[in-house]
PDB file of N, CA and C in Angstrom:
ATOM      1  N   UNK A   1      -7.730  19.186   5.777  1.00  0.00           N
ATOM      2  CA  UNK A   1      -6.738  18.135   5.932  1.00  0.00           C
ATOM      3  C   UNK A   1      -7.424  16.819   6.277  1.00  0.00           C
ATOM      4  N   UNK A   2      -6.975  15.973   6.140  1.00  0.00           N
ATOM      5  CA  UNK A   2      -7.525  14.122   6.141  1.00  0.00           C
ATOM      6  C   UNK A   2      -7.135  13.393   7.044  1.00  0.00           C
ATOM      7  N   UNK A   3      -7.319  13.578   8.249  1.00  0.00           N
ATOM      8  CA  UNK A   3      -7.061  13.207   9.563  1.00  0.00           C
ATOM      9  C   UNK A   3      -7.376  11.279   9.383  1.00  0.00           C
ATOM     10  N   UNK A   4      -8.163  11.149   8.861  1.00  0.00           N
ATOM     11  CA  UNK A   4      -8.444   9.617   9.283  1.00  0.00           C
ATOM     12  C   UNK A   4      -7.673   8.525   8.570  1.00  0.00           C
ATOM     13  N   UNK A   5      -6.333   9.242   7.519  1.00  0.00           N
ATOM     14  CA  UNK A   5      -5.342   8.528   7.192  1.00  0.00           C
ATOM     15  C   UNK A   5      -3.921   8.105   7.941  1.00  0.00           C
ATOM     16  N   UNK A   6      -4.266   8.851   8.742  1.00  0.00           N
ATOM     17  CA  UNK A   6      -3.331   8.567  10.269  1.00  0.00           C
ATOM     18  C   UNK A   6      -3.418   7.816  11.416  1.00  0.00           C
ATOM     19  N   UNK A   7      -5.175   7.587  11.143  1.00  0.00           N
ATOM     20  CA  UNK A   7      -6.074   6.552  12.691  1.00  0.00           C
ATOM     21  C   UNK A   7      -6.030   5.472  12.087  1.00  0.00           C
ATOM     22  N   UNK A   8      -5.893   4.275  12.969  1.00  0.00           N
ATOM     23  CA  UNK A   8      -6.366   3.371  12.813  1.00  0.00           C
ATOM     24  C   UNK A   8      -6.803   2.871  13.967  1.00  0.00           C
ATOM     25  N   UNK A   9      -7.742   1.621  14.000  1.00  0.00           N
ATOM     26  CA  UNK A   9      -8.613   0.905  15.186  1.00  0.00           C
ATOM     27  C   UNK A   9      -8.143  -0.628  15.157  1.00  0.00           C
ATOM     28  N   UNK A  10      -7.729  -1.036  16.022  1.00  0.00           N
ATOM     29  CA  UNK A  10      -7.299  -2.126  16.185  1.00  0.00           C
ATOM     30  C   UNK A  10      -8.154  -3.432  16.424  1.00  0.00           C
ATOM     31  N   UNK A  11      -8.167  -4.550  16.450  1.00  0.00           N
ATOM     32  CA  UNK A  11      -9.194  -5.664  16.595  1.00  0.00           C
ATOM     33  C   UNK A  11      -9.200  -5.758  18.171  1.00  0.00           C
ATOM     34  N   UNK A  12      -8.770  -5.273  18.888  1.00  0.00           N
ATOM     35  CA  UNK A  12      -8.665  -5.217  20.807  1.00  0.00           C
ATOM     36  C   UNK A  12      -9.366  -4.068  21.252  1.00  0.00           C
ATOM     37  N   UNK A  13      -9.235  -3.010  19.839  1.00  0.00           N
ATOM     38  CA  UNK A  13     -10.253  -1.566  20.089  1.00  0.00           C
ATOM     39  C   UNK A  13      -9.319  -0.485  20.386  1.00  0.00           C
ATOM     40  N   UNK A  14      -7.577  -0.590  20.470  1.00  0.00           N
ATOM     41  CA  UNK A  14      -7.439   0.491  20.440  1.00  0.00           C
ATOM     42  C   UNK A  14      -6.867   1.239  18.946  1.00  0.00           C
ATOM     43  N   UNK A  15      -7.153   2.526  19.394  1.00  0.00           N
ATOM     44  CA  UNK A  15      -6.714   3.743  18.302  1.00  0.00           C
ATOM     45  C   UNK A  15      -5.424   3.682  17.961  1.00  0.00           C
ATOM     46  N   UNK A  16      -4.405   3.452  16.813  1.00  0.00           N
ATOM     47  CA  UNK A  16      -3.569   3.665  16.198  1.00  0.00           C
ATOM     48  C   UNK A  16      -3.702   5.508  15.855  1.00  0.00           C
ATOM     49  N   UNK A  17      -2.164   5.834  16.212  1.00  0.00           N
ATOM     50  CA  UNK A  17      -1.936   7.038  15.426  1.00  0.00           C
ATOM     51  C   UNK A  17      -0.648   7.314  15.230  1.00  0.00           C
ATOM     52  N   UNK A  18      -0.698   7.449  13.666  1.00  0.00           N
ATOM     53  CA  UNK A  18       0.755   7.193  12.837  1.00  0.00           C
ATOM     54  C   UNK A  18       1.507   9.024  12.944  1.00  0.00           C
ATOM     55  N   UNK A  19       2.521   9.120  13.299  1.00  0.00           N
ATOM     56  CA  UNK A  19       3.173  10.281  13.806  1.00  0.00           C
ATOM     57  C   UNK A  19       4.730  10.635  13.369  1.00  0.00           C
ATOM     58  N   UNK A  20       4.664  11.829  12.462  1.00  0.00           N
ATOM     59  CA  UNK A  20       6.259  12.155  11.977  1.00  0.00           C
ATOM     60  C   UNK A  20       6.506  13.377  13.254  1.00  0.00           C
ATOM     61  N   UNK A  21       7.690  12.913  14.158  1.00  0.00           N
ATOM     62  CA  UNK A  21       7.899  13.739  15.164  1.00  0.00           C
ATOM     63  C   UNK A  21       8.878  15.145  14.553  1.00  0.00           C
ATOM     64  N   UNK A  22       8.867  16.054  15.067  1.00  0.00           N
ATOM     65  CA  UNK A  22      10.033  16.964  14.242  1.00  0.00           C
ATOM     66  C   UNK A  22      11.043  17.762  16.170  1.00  0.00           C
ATOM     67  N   UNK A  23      11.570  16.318  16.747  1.00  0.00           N
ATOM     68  CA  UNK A  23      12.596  17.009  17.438  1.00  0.00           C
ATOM     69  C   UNK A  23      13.585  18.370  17.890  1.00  0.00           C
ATOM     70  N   UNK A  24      13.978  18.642  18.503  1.00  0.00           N
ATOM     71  CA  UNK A  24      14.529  19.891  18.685  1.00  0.00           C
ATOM     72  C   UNK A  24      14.168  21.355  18.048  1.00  0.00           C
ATOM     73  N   UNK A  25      13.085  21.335  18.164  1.00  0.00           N
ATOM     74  CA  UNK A  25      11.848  22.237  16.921  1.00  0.00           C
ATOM     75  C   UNK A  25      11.514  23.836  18.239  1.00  0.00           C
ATOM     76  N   UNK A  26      11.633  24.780  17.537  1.00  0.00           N
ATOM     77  CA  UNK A  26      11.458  26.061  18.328  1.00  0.00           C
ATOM     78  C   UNK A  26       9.526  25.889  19.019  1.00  0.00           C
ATOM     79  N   UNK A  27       9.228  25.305  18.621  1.00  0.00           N
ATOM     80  CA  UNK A  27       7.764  25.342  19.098  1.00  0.00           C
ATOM     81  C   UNK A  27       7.253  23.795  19.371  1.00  0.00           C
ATOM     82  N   UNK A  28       6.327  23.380  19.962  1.00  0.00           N
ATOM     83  CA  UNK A  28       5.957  22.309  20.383  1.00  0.00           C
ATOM     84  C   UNK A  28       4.402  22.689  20.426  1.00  0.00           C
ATOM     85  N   UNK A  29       4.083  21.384  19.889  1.00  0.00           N
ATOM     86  CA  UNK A  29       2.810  20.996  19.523  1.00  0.00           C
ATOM     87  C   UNK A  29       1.813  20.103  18.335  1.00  0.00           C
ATOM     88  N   UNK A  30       0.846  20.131  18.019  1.00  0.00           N
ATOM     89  CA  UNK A  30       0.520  19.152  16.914  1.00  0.00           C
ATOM     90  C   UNK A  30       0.556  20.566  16.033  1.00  0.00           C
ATOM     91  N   UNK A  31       1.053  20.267  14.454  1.00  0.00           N
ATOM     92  CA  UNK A  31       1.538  20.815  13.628  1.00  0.00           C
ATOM     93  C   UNK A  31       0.684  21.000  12.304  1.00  0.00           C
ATOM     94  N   UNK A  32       0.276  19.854  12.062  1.00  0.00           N
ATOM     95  CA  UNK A  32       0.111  19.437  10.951  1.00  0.00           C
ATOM     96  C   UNK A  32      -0.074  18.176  10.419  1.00  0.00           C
ATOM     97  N   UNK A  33      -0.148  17.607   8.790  1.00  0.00           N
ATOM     98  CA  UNK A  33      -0.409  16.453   8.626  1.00  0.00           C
ATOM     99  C   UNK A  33       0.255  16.589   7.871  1.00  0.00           C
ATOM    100  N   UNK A  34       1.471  15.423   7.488  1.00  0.00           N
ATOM    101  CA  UNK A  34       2.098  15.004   6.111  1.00  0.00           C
ATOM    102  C   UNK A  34       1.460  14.040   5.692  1.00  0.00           C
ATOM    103  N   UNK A  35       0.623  14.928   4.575  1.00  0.00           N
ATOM    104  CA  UNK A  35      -0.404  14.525   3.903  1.00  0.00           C
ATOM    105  C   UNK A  35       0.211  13.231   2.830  1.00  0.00           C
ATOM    106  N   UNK A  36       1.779  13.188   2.647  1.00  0.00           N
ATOM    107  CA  UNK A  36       2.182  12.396   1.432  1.00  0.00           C
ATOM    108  C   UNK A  36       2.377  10.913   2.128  1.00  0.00           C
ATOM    109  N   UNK A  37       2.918  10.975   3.833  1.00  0.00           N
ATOM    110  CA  UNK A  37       2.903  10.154   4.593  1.00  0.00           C
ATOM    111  C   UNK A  37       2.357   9.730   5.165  1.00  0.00           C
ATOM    112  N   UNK A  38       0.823  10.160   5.280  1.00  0.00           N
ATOM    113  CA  UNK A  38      -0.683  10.069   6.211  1.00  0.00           C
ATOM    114  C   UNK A  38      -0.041  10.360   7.586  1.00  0.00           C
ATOM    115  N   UNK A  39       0.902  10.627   8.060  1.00  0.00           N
ATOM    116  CA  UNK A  39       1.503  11.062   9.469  1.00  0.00           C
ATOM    117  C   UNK A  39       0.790  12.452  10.165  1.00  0.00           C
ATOM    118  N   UNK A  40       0.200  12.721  11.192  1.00  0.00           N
ATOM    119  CA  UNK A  40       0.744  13.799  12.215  1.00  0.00           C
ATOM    120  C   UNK A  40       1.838  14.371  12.563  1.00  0.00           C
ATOM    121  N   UNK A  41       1.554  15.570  11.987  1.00  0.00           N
ATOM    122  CA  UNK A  41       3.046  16.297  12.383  1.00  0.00           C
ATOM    123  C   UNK A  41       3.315  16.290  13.625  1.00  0.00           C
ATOM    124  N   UNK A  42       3.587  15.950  14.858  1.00  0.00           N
ATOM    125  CA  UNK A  42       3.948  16.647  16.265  1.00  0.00           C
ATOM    126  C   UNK A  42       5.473  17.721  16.270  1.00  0.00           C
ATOM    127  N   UNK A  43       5.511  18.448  16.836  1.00  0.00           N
ATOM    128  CA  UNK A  43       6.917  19.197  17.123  1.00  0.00           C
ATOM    129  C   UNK A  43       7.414  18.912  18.520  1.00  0.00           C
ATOM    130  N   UNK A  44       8.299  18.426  19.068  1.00  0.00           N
ATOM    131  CA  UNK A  44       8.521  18.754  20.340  1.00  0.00           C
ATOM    132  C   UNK A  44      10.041  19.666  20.435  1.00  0.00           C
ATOM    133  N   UNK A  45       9.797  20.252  21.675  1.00  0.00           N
ATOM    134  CA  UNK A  45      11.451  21.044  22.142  1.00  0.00           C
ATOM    135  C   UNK A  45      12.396  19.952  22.561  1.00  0.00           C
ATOM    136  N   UNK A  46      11.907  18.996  23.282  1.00  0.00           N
ATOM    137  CA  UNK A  46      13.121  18.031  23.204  1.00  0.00           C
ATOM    138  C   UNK A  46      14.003  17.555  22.259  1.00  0.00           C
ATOM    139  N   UNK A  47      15.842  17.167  22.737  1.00  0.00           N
ATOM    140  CA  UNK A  47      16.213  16.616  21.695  1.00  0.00           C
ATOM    141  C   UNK A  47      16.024  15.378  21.833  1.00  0.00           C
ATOM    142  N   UNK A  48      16.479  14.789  20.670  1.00  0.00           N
ATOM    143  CA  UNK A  48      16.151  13.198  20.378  1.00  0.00           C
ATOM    144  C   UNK A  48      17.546  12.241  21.193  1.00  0.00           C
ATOM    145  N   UNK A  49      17.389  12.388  22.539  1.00  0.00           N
ATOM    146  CA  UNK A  49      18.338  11.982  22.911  1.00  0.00           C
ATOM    147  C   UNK A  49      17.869  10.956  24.385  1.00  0.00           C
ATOM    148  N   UNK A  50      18.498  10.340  24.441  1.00  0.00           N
ATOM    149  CA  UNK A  50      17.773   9.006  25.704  1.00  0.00           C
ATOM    150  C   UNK A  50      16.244   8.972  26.040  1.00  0.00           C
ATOM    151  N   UNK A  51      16.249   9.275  24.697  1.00  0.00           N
ATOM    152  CA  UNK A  51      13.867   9.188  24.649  1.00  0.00           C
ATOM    153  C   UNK A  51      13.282  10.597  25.620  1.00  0.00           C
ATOM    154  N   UNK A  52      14.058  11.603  25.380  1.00  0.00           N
ATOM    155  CA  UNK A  52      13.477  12.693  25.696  1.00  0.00           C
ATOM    156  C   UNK A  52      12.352  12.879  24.823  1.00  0.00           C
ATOM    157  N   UNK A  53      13.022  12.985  23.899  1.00  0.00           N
ATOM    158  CA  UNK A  53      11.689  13.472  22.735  1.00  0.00           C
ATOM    159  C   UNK A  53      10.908  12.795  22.650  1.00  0.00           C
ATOM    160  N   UNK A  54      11.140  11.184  22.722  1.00  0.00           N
ATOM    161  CA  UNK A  54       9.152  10.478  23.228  1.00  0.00           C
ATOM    162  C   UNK A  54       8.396  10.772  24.278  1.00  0.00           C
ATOM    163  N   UNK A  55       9.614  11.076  25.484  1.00  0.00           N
ATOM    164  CA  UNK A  55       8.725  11.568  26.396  1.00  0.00           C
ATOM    165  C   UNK A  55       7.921  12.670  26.330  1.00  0.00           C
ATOM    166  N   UNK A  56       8.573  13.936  25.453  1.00  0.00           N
ATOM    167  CA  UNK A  56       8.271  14.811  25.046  1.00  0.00           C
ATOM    168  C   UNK A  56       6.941  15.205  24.189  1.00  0.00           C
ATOM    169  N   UNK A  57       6.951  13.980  23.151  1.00  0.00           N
ATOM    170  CA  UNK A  57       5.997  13.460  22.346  1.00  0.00           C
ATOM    171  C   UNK A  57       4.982  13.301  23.112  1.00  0.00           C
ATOM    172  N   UNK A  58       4.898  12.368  24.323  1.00  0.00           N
ATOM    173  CA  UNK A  58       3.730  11.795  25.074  1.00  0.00           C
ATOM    174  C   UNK A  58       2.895  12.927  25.961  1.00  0.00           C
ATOM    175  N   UNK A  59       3.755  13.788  26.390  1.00  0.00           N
ATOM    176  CA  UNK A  59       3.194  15.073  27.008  1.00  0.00           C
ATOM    177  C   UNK A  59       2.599  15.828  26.328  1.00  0.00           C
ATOM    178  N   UNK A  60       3.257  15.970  24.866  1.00  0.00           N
ATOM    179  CA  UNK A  60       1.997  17.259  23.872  1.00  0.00           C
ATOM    180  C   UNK A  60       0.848  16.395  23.503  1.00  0.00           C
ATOM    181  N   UNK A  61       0.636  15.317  23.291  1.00  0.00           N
ATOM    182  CA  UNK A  61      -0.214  14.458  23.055  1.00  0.00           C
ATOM    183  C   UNK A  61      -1.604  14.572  24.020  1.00  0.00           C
ATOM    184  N   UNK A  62      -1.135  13.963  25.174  1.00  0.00           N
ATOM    185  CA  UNK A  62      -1.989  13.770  26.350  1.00  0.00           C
ATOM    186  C   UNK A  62      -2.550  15.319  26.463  1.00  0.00           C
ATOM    187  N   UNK A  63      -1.579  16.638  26.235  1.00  0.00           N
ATOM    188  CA  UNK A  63      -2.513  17.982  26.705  1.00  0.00           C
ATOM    189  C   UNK A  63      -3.223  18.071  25.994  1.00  0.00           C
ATOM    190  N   UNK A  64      -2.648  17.790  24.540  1.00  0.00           N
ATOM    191  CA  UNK A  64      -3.543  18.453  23.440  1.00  0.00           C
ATOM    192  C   UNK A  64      -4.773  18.000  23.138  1.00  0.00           C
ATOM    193  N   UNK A  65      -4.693  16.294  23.153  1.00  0.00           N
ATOM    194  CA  UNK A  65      -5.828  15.595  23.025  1.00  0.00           C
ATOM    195  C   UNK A  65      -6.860  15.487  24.813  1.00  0.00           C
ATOM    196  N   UNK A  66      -6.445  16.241  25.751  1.00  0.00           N
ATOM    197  CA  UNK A  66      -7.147  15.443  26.914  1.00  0.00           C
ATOM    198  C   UNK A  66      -6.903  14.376  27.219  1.00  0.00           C
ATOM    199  N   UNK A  67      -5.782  14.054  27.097  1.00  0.00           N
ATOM    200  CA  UNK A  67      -5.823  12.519  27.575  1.00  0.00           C
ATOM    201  C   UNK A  67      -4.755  11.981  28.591  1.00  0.00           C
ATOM    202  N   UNK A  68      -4.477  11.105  29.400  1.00  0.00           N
ATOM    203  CA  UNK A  68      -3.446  11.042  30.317  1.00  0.00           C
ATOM    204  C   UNK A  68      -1.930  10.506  29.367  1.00  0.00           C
ATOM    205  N   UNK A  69      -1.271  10.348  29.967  1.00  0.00           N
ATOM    206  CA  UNK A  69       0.326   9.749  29.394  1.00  0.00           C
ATOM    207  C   UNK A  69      -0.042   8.195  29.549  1.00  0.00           C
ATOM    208  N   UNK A  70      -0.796   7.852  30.797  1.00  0.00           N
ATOM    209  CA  UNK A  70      -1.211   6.309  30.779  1.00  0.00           C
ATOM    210  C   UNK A  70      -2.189   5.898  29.749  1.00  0.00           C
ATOM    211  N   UNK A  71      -2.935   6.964  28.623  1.00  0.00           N
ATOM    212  CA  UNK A  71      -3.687   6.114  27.799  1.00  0.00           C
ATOM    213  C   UNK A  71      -2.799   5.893  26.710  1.00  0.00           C
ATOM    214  N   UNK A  72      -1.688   6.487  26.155  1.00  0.00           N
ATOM    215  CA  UNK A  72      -0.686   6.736  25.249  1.00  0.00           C
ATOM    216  C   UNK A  72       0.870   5.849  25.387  1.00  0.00           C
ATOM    217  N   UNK A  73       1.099   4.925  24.471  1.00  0.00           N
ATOM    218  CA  UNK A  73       2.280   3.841  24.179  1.00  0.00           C
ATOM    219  C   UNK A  73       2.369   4.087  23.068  1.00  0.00           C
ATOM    220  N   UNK A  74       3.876   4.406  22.822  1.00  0.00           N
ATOM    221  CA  UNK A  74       4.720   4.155  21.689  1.00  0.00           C
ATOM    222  C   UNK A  74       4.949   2.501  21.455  1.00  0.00           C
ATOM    223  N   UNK A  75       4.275   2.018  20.450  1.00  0.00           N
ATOM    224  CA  UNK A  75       4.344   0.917  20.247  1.00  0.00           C
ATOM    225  C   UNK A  75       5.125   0.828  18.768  1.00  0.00           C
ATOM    226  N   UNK A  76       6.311   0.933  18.535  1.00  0.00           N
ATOM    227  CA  UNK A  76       7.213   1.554  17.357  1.00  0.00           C
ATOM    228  C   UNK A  76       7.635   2.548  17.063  1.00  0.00           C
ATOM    229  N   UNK A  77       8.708   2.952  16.526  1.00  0.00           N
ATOM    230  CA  UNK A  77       9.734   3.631  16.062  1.00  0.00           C
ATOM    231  C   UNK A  77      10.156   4.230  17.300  1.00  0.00           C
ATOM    232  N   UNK A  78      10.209   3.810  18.373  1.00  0.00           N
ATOM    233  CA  UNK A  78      11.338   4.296  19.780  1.00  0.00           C
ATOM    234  C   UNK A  78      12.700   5.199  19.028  1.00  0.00           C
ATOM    235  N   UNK A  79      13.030   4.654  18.168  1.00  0.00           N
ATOM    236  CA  UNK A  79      14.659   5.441  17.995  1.00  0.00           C
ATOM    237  C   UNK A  79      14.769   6.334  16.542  1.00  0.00           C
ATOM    238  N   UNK A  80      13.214   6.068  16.247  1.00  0.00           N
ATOM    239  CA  UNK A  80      12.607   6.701  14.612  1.00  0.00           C
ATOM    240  C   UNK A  80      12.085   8.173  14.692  1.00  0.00           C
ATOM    241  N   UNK A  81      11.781   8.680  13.933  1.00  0.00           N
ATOM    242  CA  UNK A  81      11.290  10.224  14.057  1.00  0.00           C
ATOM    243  C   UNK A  81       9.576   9.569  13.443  1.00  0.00           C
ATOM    244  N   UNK A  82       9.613   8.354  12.698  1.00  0.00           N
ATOM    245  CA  UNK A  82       8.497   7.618  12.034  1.00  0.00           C
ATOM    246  C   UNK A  82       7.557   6.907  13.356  1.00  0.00           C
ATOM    247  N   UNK A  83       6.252   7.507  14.296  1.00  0.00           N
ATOM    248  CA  UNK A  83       6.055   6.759  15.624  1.00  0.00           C
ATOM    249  C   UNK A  83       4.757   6.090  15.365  1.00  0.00           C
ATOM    250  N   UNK A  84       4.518   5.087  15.657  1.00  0.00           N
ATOM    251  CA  UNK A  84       2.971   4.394  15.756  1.00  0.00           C
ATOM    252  C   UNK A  84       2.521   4.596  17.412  1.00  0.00           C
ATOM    253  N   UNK A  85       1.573   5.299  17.433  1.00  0.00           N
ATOM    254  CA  UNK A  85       1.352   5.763  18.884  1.00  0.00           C
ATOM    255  C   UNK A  85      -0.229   4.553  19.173  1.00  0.00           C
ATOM    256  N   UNK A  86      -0.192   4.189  20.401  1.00  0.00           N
ATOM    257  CA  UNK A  86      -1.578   3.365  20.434  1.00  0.00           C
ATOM    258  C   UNK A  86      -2.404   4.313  21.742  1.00  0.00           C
ATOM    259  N   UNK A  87      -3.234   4.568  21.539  1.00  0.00           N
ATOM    260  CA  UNK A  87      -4.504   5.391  22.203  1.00  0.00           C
ATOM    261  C   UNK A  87      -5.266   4.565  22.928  1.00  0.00           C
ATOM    262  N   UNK A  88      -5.762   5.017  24.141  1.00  0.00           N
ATOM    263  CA  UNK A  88      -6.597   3.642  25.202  1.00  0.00           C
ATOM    264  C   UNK A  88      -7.724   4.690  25.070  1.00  0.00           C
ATOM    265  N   UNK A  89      -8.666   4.142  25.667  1.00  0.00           N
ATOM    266  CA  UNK A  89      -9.461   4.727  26.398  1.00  0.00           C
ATOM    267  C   UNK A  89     -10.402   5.848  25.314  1.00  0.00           C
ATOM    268  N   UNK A  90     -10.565   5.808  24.657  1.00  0.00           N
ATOM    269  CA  UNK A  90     -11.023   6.877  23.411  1.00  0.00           C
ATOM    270  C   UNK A  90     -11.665   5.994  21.888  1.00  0.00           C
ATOM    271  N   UNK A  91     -12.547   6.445  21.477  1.00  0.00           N
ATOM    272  CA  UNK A  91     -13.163   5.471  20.501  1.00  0.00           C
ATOM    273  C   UNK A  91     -12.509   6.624  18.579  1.00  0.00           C
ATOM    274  N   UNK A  92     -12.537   6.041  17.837  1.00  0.00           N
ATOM    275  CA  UNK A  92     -11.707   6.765  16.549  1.00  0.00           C
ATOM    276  C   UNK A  92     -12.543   7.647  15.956  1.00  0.00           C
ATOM    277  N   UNK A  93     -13.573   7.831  16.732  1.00  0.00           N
ATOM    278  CA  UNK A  93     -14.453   9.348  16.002  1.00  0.00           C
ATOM    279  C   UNK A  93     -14.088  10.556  17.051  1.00  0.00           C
ATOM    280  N   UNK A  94     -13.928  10.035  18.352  1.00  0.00           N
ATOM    281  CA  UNK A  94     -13.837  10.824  19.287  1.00  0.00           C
ATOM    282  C   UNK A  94     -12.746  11.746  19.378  1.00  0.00           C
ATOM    283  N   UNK A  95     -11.156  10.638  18.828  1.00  0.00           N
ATOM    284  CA  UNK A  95     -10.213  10.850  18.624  1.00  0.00           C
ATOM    285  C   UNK A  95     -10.013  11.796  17.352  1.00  0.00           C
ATOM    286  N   UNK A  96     -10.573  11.958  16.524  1.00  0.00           N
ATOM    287  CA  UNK A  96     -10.636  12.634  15.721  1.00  0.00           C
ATOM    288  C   UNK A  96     -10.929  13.550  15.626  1.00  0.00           C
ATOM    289  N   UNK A  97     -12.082  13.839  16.476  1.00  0.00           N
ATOM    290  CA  UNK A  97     -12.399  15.210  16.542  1.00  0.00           C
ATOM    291  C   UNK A  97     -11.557  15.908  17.509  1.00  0.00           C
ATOM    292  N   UNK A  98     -11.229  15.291  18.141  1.00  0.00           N
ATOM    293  CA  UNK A  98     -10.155  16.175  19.350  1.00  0.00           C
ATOM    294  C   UNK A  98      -8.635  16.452  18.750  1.00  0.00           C
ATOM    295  N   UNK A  99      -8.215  15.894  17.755  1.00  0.00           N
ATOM    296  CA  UNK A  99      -7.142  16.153  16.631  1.00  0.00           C
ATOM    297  C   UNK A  99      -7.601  17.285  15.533  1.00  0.00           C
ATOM    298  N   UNK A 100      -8.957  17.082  15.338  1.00  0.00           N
ATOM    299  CA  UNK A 100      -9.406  18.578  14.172  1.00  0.00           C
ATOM    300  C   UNK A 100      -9.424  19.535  15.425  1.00  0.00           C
ATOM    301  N   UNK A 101      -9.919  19.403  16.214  1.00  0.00           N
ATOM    302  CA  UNK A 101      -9.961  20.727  17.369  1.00  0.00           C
ATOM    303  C   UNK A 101      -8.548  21.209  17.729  1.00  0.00           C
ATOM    304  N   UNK A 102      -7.376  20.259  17.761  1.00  0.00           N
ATOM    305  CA  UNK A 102      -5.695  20.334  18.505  1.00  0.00           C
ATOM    306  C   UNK A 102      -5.249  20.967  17.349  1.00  0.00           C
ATOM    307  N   UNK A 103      -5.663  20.949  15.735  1.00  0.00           N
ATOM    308  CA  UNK A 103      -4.972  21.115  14.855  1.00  0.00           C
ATOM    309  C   UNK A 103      -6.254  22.599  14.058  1.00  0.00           C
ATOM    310  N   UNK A 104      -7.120  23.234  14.800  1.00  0.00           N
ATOM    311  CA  UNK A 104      -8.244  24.283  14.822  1.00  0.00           C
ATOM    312  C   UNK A 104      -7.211  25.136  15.456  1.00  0.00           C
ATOM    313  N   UNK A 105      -7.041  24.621  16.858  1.00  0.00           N
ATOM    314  CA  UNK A 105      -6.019  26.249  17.973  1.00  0.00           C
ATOM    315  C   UNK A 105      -5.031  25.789  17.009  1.00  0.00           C
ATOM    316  N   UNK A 106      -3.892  25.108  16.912  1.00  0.00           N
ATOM    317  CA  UNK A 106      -2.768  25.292  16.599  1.00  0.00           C
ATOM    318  C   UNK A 106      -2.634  26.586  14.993  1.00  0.00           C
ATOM    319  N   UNK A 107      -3.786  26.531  14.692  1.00  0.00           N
ATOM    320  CA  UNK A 107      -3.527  27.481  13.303  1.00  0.00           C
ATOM    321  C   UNK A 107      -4.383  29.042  13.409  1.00  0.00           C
ATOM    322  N   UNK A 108      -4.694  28.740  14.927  1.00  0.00           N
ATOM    323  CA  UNK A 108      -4.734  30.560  15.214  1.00  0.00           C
ATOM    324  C   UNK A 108      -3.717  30.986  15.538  1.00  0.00           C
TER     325      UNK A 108
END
């Protein structure tokens, strides 16, 4: 799968990561890639209701990747299932490999 159609690096240095959420979903976690959308699949159990499910979003994120909820902002699609997530603290090779590793367990 083609993970680096989903990153981007910003001119300030942080990591862009483009994200199709799939709400009220029996399992939670990183999923996959919609490869037609360059998106990350995420799943969360939350519903999509008073930003549960971003919050929801921000928690599988931070475990999966190692990272806190403070390096992670939804900077777009708040009310979209379509999310631009911005990444602190992490450089876009680093980030990447910790997405092939999140998306390695998720398919045992």
């Amino acid at each position: 799968m083609e993970l680096s159609g989903c990153v981007q690096t910003t001119l300030d240095g942080r990591v862009l990561l483009d994200i199709e959420v799939q709400p009220g979903s029996s399992r939670q976690g990183i999923v996959g890639i919609n490869k037609w959308r360059s998106k990350l699949t995420v799943a969360v159990k939350a519903e999509a209701q008073k930003g549960k499910a971003n919050e929801a979003l921000l928690h599988v994120l931070a475990k999966s990747l190692s990272l806190t909820k403070g390096d992670l902002e939804i900077v777009s699609g708040q009310i979209s299932r379509s999310k631009r997530v911005s990444v602190k603290s992490i450089t876009i090779s680093d980030l990447l490999a910790r997405l092939n590793d999140a998306l390695t367990q998720q398919g045992e």
